[in-house]
PDB file of N, CA and C in Angstrom:
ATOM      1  N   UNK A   1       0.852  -1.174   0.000  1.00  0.00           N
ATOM      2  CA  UNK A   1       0.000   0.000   0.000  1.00  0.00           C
ATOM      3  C   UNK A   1       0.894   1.231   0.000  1.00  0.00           C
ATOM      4  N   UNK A   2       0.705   2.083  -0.871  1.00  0.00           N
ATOM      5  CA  UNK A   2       1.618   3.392  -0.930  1.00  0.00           C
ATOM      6  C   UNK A   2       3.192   2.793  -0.831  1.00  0.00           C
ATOM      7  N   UNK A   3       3.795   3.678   0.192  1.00  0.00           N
ATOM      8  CA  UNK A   3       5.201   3.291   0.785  1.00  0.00           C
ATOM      9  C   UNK A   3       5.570   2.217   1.468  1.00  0.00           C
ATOM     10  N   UNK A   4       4.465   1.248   1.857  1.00  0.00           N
ATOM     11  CA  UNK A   4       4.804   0.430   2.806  1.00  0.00           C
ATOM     12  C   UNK A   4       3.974  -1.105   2.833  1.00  0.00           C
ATOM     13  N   UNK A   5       3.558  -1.762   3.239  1.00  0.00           N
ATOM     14  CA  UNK A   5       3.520  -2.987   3.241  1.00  0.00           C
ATOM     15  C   UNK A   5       2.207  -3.262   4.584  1.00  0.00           C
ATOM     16  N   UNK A   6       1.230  -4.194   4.216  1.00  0.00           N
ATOM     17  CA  UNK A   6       0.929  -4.553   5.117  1.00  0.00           C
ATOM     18  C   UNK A   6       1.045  -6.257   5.856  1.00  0.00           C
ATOM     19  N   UNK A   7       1.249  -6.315   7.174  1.00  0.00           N
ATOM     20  CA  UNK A   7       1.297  -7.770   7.458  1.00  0.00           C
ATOM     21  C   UNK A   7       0.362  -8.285   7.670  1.00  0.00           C
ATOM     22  N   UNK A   8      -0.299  -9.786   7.599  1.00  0.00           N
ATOM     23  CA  UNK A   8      -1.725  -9.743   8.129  1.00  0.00           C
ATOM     24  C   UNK A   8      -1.296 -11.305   8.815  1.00  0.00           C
ATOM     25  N   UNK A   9      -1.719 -11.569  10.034  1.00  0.00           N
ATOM     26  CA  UNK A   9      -1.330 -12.764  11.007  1.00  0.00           C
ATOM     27  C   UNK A   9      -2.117 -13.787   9.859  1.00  0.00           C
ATOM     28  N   UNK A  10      -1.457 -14.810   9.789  1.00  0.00           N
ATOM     29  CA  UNK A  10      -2.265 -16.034   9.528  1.00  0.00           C
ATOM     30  C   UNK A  10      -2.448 -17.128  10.710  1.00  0.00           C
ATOM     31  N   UNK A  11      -3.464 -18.063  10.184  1.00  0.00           N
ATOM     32  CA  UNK A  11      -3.597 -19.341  11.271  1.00  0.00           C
ATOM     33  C   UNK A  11      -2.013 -20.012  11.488  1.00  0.00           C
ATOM     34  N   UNK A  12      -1.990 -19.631  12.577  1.00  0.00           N
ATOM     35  CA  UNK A  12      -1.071 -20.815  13.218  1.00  0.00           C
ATOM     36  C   UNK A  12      -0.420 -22.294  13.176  1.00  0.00           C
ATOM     37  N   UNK A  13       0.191 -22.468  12.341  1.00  0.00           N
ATOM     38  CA  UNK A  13       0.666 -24.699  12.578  1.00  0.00           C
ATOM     39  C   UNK A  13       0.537 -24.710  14.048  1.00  0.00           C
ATOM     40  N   UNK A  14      -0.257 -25.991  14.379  1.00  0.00           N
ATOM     41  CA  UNK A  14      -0.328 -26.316  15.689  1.00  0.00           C
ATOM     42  C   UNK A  14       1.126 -26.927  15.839  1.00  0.00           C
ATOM     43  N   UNK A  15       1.503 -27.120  17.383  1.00  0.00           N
ATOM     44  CA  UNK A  15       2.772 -27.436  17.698  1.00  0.00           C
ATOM     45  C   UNK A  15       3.059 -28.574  17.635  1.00  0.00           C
ATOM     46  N   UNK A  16       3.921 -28.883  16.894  1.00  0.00           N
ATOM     47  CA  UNK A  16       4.766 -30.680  16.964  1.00  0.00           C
ATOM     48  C   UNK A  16       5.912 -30.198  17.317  1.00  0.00           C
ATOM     49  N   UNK A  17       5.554 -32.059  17.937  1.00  0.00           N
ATOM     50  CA  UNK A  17       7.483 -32.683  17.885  1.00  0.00           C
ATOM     51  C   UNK A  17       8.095 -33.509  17.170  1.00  0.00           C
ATOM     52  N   UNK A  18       9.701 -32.859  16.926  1.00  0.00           N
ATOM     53  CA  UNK A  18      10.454 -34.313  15.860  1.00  0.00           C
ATOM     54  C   UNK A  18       9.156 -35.458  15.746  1.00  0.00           C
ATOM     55  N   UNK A  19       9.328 -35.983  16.625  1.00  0.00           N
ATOM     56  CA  UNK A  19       8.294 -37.674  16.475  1.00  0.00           C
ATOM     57  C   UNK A  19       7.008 -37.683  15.338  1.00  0.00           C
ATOM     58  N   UNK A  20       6.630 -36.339  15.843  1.00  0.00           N
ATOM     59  CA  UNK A  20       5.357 -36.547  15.137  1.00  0.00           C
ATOM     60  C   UNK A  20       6.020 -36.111  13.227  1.00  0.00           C
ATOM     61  N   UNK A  21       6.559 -35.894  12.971  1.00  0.00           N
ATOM     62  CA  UNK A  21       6.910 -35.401  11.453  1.00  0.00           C
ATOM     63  C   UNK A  21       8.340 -35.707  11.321  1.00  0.00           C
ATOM     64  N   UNK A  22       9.144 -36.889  11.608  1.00  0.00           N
ATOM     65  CA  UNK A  22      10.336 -37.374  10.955  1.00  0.00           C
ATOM     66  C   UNK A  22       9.594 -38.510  10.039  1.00  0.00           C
ATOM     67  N   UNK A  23       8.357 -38.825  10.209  1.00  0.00           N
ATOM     68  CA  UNK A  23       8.168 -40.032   9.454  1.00  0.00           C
ATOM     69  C   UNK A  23       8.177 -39.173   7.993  1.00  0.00           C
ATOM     70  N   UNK A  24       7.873 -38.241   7.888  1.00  0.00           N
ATOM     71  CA  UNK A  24       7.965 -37.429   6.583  1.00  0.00           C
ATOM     72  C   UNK A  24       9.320 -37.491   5.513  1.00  0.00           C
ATOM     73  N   UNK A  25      10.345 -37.155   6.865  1.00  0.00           N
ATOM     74  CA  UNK A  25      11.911 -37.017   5.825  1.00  0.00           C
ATOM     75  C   UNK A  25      12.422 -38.372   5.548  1.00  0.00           C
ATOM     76  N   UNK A  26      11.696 -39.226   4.851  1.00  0.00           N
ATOM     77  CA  UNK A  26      12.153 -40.400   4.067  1.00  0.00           C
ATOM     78  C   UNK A  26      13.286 -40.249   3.173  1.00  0.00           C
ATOM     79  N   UNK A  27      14.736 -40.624   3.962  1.00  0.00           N
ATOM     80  CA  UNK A  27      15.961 -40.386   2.865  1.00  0.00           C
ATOM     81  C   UNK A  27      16.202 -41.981   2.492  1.00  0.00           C
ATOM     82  N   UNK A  28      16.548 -42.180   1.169  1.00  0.00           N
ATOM     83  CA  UNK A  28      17.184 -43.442   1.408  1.00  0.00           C
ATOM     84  C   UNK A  28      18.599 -43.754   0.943  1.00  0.00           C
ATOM     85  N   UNK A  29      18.740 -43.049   0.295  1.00  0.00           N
ATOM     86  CA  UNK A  29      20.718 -42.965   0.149  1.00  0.00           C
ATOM     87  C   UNK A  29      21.515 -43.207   1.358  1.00  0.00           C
ATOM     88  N   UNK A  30      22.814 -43.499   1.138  1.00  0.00           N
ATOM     89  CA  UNK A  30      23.706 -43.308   2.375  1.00  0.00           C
ATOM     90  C   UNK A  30      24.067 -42.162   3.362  1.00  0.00           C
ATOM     91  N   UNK A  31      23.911 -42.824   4.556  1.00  0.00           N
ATOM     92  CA  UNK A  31      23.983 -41.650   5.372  1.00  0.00           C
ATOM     93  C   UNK A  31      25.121 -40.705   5.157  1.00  0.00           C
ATOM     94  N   UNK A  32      24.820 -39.804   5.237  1.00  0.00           N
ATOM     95  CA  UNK A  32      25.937 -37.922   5.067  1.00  0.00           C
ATOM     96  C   UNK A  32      26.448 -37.788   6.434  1.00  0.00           C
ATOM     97  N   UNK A  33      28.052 -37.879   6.529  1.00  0.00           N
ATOM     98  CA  UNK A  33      28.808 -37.513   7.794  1.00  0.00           C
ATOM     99  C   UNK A  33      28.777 -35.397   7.433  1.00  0.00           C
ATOM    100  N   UNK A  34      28.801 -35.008   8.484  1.00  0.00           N
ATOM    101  CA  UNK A  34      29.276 -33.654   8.806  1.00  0.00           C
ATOM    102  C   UNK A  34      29.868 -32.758   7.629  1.00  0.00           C
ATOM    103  N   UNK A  35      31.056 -33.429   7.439  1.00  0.00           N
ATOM    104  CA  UNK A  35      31.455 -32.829   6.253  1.00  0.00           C
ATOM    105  C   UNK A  35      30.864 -32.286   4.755  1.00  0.00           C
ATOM    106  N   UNK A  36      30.364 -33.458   4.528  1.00  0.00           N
ATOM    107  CA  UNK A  36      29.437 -33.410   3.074  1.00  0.00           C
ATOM    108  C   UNK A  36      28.489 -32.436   3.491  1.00  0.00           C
ATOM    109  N   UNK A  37      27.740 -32.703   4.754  1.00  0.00           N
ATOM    110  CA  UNK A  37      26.649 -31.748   4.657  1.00  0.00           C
ATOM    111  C   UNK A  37      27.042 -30.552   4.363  1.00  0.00           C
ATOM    112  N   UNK A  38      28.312 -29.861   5.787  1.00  0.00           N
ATOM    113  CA  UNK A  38      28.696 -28.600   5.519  1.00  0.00           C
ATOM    114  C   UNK A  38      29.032 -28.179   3.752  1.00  0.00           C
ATOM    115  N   UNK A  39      29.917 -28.882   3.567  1.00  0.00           N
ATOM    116  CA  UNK A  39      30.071 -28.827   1.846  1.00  0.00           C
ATOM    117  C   UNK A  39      28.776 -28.266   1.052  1.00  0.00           C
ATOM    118  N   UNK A  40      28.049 -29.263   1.138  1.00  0.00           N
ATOM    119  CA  UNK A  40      26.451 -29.058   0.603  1.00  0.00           C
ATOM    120  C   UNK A  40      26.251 -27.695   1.260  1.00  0.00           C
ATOM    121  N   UNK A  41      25.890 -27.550   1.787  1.00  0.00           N
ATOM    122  CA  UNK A  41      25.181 -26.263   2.366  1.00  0.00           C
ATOM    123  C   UNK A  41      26.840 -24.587   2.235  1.00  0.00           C
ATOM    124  N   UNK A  42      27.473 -25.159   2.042  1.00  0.00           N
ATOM    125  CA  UNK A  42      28.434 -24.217   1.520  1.00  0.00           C
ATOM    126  C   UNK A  42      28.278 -24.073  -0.104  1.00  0.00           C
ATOM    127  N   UNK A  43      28.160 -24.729  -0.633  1.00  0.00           N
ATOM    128  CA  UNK A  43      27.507 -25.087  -2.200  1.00  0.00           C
ATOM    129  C   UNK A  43      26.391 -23.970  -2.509  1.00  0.00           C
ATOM    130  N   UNK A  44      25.817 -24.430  -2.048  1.00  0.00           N
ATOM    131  CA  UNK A  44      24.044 -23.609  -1.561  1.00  0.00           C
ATOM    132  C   UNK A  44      23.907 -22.323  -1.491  1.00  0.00           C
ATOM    133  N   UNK A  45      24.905 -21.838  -0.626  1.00  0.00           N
ATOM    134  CA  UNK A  45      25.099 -20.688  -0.804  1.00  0.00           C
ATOM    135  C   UNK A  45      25.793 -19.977  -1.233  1.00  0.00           C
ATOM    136  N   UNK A  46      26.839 -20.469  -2.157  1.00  0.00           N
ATOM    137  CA  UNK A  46      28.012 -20.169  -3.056  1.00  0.00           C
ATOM    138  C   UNK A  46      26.922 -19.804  -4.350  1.00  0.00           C
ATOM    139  N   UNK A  47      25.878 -20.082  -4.497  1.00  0.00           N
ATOM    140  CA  UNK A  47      25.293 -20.357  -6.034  1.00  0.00           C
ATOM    141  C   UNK A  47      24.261 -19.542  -5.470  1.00  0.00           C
ATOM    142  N   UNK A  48      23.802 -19.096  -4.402  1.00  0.00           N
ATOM    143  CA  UNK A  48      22.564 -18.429  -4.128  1.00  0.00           C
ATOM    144  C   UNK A  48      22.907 -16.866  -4.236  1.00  0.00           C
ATOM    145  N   UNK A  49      24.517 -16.601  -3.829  1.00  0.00           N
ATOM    146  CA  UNK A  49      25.257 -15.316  -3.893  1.00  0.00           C
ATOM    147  C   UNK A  49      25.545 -15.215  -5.559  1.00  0.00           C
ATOM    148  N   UNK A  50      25.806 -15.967  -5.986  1.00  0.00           N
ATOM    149  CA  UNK A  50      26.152 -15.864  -7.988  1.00  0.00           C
ATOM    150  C   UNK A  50      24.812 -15.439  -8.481  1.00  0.00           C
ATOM    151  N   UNK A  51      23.802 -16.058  -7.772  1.00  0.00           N
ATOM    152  CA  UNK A  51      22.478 -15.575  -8.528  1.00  0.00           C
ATOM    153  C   UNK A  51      21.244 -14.700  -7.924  1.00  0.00           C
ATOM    154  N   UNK A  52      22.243 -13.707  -7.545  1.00  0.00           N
ATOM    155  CA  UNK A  52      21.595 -12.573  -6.992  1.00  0.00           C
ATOM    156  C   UNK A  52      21.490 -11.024  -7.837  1.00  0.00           C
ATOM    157  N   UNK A  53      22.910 -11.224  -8.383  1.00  0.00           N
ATOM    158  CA  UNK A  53      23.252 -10.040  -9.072  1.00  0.00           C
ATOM    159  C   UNK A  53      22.119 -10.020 -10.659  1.00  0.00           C
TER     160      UNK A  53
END
């Protein structure tokens, strides 16, 4: 609106825990030690900064 923006609250996600929503992240590849992840997620954002400009 004009100069500025309005926010408007939406409904709420009711609260979970891990338990209730890991059955979701079904990986089945080999498990990722530390490293790779960091790698990955250094990746991620190596390519998110290139495609900004």
């Amino acid at each position: 609106m004009g100069n500025g923006i309005i926010l408007k609250l939406k409904k709420l996600f009711p609260e979970t825990k891990l338990d209730d929503v890991a059955g979701c992240l079904k990986y089945q590849g080999k498990p990722k030690i530390l490293k790779e992840m960091d790698n990955a997620i250094r990746q991620g954002v190596n390519e998110s900064w290139h495609n900004c400009g």
